[in-house]
PDB file of N, CA and C in Angstrom:
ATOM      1  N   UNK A   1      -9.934   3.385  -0.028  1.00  0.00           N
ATOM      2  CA  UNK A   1     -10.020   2.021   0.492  1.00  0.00           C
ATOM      3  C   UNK A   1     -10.090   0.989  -0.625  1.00  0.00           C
ATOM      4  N   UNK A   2     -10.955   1.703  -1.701  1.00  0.00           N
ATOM      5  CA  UNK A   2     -10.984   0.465  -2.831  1.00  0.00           C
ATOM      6  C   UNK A   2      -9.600   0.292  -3.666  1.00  0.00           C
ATOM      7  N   UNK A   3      -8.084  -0.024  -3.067  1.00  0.00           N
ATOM      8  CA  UNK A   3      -6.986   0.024  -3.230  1.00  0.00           C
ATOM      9  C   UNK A   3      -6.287  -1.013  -3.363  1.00  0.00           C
ATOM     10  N   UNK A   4      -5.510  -1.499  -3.804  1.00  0.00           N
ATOM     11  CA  UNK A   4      -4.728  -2.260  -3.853  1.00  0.00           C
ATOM     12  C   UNK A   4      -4.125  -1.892  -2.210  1.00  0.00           C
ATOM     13  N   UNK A   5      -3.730  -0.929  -1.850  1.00  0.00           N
ATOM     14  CA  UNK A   5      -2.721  -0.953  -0.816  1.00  0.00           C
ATOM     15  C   UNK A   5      -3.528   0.092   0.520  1.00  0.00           C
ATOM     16  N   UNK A   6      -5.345   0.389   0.275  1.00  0.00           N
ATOM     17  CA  UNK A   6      -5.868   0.634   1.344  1.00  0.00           C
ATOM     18  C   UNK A   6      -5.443   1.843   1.296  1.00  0.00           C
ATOM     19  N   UNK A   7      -4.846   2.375   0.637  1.00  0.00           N
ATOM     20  CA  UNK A   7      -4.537   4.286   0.488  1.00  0.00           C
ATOM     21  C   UNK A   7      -4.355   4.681  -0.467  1.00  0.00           C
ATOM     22  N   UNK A   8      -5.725   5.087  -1.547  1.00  0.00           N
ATOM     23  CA  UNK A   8      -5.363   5.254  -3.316  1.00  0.00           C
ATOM     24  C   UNK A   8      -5.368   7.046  -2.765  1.00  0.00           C
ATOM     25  N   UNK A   9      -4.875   7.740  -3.777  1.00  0.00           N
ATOM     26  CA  UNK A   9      -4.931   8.892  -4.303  1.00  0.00           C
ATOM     27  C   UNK A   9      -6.287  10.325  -3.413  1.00  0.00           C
ATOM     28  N   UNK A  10      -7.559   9.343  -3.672  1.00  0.00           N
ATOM     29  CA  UNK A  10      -7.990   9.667  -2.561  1.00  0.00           C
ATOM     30  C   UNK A  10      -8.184   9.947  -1.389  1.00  0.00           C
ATOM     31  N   UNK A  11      -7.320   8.961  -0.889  1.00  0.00           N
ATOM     32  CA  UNK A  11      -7.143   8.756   0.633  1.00  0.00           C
ATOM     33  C   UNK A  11      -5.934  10.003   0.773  1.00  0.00           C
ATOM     34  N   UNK A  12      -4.856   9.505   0.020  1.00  0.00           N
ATOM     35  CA  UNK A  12      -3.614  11.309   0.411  1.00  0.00           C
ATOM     36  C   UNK A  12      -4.220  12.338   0.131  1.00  0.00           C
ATOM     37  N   UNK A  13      -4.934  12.900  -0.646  1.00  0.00           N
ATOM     38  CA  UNK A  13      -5.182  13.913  -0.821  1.00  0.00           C
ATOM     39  C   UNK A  13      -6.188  14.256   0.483  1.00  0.00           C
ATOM     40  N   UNK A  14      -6.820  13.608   1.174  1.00  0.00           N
ATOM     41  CA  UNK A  14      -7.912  13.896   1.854  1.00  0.00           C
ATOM     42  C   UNK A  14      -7.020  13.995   3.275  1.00  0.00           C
ATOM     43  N   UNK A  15      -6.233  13.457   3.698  1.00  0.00           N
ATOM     44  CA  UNK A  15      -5.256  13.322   4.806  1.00  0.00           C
ATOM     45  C   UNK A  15      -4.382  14.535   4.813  1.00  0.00           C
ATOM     46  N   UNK A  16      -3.821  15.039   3.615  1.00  0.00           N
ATOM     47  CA  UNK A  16      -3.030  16.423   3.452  1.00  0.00           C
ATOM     48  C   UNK A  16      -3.444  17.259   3.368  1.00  0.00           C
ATOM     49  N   UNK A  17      -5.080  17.377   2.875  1.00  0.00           N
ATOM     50  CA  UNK A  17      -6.070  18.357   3.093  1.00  0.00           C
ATOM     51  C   UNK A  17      -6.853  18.264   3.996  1.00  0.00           C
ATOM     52  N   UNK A  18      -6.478  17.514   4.928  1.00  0.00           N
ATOM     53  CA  UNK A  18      -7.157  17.536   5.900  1.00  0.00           C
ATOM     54  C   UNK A  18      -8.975  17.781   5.886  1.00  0.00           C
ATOM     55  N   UNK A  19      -9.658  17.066   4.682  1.00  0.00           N
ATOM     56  CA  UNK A  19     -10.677  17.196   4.044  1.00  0.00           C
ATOM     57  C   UNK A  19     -11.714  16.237   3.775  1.00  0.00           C
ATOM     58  N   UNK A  20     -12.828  15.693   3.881  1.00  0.00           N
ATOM     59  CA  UNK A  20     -13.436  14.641   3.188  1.00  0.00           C
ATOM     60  C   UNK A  20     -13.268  14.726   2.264  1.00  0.00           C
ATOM     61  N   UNK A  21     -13.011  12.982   1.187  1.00  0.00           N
ATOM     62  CA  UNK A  21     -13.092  13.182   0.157  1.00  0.00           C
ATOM     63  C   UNK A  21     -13.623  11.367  -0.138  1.00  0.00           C
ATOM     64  N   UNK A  22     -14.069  11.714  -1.427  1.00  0.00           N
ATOM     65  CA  UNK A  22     -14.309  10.575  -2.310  1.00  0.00           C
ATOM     66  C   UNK A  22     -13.729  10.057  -3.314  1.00  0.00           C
ATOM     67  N   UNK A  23     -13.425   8.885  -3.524  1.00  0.00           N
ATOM     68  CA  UNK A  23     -12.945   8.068  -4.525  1.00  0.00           C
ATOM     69  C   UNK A  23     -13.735   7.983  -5.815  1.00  0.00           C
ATOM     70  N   UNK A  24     -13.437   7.863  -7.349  1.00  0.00           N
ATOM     71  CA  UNK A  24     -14.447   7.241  -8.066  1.00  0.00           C
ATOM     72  C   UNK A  24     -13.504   7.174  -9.347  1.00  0.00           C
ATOM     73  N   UNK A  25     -13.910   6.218  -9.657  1.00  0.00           N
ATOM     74  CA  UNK A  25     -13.150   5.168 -10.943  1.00  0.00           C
ATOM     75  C   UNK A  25     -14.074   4.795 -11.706  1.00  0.00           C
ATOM     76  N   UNK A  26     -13.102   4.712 -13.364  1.00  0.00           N
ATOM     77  CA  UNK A  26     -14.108   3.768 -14.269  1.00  0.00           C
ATOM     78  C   UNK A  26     -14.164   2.374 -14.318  1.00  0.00           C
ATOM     79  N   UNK A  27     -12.877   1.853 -13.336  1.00  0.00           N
ATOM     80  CA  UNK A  27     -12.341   0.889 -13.384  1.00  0.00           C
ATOM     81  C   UNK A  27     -12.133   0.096 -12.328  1.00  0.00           C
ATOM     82  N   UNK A  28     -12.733  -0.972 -11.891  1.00  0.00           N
ATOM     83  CA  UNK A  28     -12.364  -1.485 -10.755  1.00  0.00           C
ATOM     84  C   UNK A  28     -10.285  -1.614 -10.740  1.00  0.00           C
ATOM     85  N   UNK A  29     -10.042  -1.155  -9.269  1.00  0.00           N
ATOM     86  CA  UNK A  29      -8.570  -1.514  -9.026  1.00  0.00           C
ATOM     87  C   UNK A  29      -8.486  -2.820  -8.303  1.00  0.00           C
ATOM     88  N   UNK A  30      -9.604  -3.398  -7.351  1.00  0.00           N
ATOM     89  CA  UNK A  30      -9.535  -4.321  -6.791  1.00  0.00           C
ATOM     90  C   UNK A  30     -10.832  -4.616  -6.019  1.00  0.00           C
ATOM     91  N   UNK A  31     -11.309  -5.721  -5.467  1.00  0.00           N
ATOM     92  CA  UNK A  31     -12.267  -6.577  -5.079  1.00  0.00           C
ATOM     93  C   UNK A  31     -13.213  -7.018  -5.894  1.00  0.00           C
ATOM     94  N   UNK A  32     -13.966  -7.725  -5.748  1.00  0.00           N
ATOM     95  CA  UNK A  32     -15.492  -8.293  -6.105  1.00  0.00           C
ATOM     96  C   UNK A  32     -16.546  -7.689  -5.736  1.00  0.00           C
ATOM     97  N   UNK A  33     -17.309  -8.042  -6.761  1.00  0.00           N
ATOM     98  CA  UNK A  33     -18.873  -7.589  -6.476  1.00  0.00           C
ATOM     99  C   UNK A  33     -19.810  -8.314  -7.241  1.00  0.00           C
ATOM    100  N   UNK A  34     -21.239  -7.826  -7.039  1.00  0.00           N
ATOM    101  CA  UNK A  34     -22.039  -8.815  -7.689  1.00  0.00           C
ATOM    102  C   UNK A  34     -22.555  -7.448  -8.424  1.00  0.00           C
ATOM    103  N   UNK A  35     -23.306  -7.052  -9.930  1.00  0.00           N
ATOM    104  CA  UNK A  35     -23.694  -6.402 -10.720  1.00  0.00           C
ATOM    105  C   UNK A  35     -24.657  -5.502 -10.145  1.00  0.00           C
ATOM    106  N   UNK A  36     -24.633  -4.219  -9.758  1.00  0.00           N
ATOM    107  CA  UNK A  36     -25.985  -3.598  -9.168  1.00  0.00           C
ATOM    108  C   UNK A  36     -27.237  -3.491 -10.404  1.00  0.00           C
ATOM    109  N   UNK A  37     -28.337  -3.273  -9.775  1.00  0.00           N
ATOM    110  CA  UNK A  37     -29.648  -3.154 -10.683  1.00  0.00           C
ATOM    111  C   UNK A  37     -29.446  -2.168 -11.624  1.00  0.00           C
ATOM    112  N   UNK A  38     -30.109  -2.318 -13.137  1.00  0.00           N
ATOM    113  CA  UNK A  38     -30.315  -1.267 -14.094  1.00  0.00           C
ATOM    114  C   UNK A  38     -30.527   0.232 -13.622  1.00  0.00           C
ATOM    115  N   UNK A  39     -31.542  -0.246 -12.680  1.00  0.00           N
ATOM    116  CA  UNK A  39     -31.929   1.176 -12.409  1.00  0.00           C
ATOM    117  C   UNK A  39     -30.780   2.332 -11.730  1.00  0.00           C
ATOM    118  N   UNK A  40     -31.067   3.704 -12.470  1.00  0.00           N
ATOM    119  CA  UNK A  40     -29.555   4.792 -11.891  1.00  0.00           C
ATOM    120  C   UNK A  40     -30.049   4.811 -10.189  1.00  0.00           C
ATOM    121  N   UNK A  41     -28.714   4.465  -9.790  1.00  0.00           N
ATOM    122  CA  UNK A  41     -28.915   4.893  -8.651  1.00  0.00           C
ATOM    123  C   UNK A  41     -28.782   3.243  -7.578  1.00  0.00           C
ATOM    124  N   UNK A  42     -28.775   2.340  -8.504  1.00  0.00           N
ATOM    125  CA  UNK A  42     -28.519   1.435  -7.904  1.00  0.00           C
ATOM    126  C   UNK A  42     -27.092   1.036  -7.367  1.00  0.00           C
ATOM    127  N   UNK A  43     -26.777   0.136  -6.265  1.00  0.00           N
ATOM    128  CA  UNK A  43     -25.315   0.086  -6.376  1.00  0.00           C
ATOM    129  C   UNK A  43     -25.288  -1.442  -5.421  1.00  0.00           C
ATOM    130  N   UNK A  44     -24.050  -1.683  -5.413  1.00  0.00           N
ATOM    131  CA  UNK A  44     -23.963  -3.247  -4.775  1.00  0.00           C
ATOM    132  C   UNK A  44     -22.619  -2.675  -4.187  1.00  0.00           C
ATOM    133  N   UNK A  45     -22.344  -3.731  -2.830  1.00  0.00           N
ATOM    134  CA  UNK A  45     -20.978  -3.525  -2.401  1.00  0.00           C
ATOM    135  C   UNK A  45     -19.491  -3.800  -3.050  1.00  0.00           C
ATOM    136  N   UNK A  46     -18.466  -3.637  -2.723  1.00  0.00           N
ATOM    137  CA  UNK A  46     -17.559  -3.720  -3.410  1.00  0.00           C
ATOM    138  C   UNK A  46     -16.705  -4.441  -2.080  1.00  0.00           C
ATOM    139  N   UNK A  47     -16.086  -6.095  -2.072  1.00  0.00           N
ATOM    140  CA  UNK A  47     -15.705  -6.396  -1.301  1.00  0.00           C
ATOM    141  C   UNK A  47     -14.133  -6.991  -1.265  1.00  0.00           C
ATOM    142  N   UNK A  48     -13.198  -6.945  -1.208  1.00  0.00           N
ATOM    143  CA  UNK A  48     -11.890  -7.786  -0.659  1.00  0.00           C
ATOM    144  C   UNK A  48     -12.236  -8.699   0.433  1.00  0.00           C
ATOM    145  N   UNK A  49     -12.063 -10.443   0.153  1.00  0.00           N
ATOM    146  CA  UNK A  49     -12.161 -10.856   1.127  1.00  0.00           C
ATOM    147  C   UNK A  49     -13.304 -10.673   1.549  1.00  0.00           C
ATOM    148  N   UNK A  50     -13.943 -10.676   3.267  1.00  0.00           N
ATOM    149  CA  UNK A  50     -14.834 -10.167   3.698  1.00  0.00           C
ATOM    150  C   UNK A  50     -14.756  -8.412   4.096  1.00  0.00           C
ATOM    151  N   UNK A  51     -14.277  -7.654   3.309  1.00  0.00           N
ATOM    152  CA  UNK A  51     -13.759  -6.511   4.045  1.00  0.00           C
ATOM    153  C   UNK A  51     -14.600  -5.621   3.270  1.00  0.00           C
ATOM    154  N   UNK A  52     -15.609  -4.623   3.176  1.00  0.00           N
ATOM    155  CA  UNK A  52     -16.701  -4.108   2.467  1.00  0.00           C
ATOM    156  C   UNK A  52     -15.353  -2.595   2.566  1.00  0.00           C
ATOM    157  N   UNK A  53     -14.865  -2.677   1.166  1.00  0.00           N
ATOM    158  CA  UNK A  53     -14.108  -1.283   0.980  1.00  0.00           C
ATOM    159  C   UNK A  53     -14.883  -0.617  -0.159  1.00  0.00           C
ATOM    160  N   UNK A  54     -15.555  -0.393  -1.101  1.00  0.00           N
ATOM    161  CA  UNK A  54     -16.227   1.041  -1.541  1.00  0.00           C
ATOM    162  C   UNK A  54     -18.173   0.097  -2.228  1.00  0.00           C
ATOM    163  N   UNK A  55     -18.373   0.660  -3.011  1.00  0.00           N
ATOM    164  CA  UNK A  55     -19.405   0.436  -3.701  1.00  0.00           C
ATOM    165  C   UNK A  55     -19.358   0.197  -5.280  1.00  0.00           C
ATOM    166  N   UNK A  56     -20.128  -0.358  -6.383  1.00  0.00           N
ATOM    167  CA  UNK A  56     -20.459  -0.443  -7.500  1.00  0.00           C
ATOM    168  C   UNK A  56     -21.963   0.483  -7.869  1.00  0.00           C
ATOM    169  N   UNK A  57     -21.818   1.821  -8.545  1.00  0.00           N
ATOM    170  CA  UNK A  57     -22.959   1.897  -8.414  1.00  0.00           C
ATOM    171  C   UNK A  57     -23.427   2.245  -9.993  1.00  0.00           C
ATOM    172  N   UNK A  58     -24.258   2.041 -10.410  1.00  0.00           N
ATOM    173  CA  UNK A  58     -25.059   2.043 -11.838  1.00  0.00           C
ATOM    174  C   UNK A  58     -25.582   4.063 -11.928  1.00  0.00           C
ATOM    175  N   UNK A  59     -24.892   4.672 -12.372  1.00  0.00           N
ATOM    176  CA  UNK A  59     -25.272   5.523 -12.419  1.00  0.00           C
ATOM    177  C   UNK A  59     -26.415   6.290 -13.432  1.00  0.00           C
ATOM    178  N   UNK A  60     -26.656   5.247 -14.503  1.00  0.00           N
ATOM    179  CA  UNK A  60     -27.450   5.992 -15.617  1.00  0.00           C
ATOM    180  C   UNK A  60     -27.965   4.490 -16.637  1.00  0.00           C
ATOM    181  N   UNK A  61     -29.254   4.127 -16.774  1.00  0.00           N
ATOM    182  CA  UNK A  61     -29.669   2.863 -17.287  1.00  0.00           C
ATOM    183  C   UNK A  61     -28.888   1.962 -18.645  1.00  0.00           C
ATOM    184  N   UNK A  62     -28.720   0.853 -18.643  1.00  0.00           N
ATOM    185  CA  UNK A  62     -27.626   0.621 -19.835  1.00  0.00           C
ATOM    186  C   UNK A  62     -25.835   0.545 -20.348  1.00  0.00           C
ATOM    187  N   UNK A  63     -25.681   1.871 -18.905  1.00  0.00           N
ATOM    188  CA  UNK A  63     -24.476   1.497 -18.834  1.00  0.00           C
ATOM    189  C   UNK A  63     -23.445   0.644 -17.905  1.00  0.00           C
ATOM    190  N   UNK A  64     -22.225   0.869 -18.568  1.00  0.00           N
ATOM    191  CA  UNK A  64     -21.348   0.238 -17.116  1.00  0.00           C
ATOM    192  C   UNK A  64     -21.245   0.917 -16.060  1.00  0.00           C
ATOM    193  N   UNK A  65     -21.398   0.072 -14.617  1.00  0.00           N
ATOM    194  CA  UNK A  65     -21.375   1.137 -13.541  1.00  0.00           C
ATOM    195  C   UNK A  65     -19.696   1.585 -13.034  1.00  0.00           C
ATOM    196  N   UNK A  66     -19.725   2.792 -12.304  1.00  0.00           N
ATOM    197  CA  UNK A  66     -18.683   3.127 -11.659  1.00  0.00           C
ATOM    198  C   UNK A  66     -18.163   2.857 -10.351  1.00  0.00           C
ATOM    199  N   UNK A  67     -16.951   3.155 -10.301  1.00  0.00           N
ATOM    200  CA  UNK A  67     -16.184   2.346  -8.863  1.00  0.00           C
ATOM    201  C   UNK A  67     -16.707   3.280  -7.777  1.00  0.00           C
ATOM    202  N   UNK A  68     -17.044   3.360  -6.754  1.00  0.00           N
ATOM    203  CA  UNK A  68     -16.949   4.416  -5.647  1.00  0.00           C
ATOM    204  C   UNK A  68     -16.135   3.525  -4.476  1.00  0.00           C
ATOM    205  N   UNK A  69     -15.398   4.718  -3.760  1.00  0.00           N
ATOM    206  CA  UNK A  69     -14.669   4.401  -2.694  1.00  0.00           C
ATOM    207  C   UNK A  69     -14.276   5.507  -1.638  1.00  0.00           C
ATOM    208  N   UNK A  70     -14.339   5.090  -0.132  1.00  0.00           N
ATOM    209  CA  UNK A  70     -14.107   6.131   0.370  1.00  0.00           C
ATOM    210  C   UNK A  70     -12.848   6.685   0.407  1.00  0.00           C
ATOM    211  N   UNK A  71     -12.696   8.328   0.962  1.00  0.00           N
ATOM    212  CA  UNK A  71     -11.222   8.272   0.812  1.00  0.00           C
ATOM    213  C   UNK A  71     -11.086   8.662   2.312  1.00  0.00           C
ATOM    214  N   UNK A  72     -11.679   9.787   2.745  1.00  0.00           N
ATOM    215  CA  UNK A  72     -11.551   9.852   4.518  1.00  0.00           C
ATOM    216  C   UNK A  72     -12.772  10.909   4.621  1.00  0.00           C
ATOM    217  N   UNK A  73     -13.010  11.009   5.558  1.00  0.00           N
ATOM    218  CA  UNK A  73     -13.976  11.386   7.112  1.00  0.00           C
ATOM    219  C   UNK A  73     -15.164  10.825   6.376  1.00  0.00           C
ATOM    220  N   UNK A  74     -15.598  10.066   5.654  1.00  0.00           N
ATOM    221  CA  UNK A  74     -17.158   9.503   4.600  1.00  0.00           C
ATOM    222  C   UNK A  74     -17.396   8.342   4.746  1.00  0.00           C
ATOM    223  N   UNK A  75     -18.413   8.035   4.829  1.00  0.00           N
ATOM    224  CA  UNK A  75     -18.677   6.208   4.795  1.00  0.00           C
ATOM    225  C   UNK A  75     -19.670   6.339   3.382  1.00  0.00           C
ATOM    226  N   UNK A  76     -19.613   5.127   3.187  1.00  0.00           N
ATOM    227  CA  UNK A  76     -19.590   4.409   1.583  1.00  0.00           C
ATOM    228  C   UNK A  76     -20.992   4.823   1.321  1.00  0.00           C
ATOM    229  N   UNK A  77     -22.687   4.582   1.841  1.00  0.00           N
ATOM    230  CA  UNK A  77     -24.076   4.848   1.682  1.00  0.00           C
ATOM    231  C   UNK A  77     -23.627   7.043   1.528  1.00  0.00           C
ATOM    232  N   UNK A  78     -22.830   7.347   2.404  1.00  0.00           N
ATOM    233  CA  UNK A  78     -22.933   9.031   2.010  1.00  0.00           C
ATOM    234  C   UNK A  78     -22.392   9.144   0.622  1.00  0.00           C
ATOM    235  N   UNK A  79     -21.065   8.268   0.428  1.00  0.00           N
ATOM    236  CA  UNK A  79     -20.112   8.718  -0.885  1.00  0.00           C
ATOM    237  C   UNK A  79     -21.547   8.429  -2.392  1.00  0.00           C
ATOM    238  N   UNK A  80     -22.021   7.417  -2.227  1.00  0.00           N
ATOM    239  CA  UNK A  80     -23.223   7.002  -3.151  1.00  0.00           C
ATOM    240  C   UNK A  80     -24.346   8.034  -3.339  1.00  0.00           C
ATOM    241  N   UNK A  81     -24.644   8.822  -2.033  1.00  0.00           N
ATOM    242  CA  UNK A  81     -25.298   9.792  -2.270  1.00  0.00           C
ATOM    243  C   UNK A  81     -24.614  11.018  -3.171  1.00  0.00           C
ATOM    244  N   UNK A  82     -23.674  11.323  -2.182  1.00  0.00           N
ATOM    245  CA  UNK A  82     -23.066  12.266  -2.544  1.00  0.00           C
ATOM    246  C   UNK A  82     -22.776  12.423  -4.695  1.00  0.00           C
ATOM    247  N   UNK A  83     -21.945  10.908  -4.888  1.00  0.00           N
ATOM    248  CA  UNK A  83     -21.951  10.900  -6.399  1.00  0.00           C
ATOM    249  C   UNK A  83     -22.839  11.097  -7.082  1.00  0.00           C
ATOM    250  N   UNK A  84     -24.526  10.280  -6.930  1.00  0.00           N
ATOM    251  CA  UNK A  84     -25.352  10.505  -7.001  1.00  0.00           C
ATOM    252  C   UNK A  84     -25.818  11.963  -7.721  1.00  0.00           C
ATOM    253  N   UNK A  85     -25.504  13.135  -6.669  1.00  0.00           N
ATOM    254  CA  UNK A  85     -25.924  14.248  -6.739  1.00  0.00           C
ATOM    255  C   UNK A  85     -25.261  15.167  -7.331  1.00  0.00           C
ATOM    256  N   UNK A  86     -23.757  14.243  -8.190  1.00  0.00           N
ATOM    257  CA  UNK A  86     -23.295  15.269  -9.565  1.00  0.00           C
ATOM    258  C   UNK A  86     -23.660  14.478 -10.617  1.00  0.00           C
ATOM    259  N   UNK A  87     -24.028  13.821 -10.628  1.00  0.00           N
ATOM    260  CA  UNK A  87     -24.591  13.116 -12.103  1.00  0.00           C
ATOM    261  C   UNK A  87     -25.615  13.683 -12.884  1.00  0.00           C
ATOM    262  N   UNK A  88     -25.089  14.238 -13.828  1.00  0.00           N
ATOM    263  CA  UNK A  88     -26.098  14.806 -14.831  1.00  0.00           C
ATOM    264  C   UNK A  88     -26.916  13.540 -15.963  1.00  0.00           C
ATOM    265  N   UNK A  89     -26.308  13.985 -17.424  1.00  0.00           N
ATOM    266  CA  UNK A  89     -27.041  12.654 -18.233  1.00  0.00           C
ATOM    267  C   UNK A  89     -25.794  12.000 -18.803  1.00  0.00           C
ATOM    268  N   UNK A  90     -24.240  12.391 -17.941  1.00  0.00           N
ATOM    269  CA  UNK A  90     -23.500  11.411 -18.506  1.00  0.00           C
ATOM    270  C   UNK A  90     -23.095  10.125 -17.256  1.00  0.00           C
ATOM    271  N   UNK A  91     -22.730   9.189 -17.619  1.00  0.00           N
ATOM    272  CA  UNK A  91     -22.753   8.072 -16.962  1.00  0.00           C
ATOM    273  C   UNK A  91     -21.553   8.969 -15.555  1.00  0.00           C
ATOM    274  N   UNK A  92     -20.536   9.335 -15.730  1.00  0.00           N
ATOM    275  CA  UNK A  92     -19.723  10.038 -14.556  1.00  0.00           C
ATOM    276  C   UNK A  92     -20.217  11.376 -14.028  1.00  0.00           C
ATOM    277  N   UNK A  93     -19.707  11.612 -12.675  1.00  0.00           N
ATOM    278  CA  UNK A  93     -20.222  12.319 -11.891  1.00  0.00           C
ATOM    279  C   UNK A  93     -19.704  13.887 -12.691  1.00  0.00           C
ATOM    280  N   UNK A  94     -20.318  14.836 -12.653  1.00  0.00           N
ATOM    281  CA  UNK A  94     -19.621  15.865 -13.603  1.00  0.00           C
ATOM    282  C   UNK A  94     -17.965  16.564 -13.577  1.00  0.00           C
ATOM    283  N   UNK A  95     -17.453  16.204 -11.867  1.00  0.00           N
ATOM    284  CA  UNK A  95     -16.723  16.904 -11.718  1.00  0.00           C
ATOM    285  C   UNK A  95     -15.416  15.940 -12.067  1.00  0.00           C
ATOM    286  N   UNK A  96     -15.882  14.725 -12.672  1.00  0.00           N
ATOM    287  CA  UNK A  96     -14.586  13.789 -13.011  1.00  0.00           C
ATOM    288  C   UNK A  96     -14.800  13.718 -14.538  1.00  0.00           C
ATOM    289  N   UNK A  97     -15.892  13.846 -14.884  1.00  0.00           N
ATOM    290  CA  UNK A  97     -16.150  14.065 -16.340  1.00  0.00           C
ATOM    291  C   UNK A  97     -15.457  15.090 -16.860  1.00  0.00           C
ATOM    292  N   UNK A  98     -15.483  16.492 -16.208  1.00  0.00           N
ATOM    293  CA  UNK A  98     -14.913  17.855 -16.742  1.00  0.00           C
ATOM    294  C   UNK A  98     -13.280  17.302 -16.671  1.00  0.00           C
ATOM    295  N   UNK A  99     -12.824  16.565 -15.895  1.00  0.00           N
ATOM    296  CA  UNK A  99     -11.282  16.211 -15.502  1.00  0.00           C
ATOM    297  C   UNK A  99     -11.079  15.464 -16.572  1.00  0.00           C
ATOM    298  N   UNK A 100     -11.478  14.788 -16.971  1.00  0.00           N
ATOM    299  CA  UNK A 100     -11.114  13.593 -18.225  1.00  0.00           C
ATOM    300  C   UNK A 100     -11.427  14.705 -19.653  1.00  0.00           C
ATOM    301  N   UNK A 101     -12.293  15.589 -19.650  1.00  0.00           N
ATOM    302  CA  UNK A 101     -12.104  16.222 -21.031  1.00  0.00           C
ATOM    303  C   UNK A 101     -10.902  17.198 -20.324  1.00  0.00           C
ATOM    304  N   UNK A 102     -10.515  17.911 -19.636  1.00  0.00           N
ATOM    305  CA  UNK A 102      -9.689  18.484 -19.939  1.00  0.00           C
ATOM    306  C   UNK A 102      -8.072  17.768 -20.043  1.00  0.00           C
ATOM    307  N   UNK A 103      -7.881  16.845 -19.226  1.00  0.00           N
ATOM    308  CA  UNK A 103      -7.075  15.684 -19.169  1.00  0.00           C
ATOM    309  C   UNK A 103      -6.428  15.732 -20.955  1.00  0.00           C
ATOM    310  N   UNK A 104      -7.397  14.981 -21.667  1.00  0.00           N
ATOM    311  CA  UNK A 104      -7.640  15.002 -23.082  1.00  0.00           C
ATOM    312  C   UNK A 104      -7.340  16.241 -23.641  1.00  0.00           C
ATOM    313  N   UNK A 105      -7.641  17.400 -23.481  1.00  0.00           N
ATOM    314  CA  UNK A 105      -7.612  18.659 -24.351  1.00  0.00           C
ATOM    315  C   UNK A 105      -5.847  18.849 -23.905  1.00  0.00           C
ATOM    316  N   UNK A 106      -5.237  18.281 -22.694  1.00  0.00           N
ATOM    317  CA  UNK A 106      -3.893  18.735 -22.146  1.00  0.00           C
ATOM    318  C   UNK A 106      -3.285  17.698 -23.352  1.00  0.00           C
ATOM    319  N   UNK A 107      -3.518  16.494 -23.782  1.00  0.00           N
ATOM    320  CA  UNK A 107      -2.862  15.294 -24.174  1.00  0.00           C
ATOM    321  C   UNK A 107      -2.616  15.939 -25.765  1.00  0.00           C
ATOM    322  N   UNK A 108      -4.059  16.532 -26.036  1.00  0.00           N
ATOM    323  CA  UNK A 108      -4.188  17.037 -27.339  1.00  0.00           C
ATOM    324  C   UNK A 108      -2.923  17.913 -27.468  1.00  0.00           C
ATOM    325  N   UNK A 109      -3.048  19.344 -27.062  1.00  0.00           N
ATOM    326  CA  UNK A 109      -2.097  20.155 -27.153  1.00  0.00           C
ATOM    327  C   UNK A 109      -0.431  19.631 -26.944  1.00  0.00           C
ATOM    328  N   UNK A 110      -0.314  18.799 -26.287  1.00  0.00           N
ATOM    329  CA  UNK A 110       1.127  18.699 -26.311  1.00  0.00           C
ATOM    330  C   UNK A 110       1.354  17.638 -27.448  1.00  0.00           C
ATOM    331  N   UNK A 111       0.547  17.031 -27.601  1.00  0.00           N
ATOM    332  CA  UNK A 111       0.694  16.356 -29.160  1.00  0.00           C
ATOM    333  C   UNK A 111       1.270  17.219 -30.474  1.00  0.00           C
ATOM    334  N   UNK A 112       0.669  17.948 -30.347  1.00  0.00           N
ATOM    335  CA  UNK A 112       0.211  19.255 -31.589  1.00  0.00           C
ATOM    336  C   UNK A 112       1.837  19.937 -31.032  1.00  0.00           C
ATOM    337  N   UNK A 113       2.348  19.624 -29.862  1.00  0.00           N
ATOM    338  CA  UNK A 113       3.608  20.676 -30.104  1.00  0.00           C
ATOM    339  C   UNK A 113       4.539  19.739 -30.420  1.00  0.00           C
ATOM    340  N   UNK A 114       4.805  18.495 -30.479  1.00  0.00           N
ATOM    341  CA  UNK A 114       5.488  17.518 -30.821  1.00  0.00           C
ATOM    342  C   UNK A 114       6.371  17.497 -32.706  1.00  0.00           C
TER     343      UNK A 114
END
């Protein structure tokens, strides 16, 4: 939902898998918000217009917070929990953290065959 076009990546994958799933970014793609509290675990809405499509939530004190958004069968207070409950002591949830180092280790190697 937190999309430019109301169906990011999240949303297909969850529709073809016929699956709940969640959104989460380092980066806002679109709407406003107002800054959630320091504290981890805080979060503020994330709005287009008047249209409440995902959350901002502060996952770890000091840093920048992350995008959350739903993708299907979830509403936005579960997806916050849910992220919530992979967060170790890095600011991203672990299972997008492990995706971005290996992401990187793929970028590495095909460099190195260049």
């Amino acid at each position: 939902m937190a999309h430019p076009r109301r169906f990011g990546i999240a949303s297909h994958v969850g529709v073809i898998m016929k699956k709940p799933t969640i959104g989460c970014a380092k980066k806002r793609l679109c709407g406003n918000y107002i800054q959630p509290d320091e504290k981890p675990g805080s979060f503020s809405y994330l709005y287009d217009k008047k249209e409440k499509i995902g959350a901002v939530l502060r996952t770890r004190k000091g840093v920048r917070p992350i995008f959350i958004s739903i993708g299907t069968c979830v509403d936005i207070e579960s997806s916050v929990r849910i992220i919530m409950s992979m967060v170790s002591k890095y600011r991203l949830p672990e299972p997008l953290r492990q995706a971005h180092l290996y992401a990187a280790e793929v970028r590495n190697m095909l460099r190195l065959k260049e």
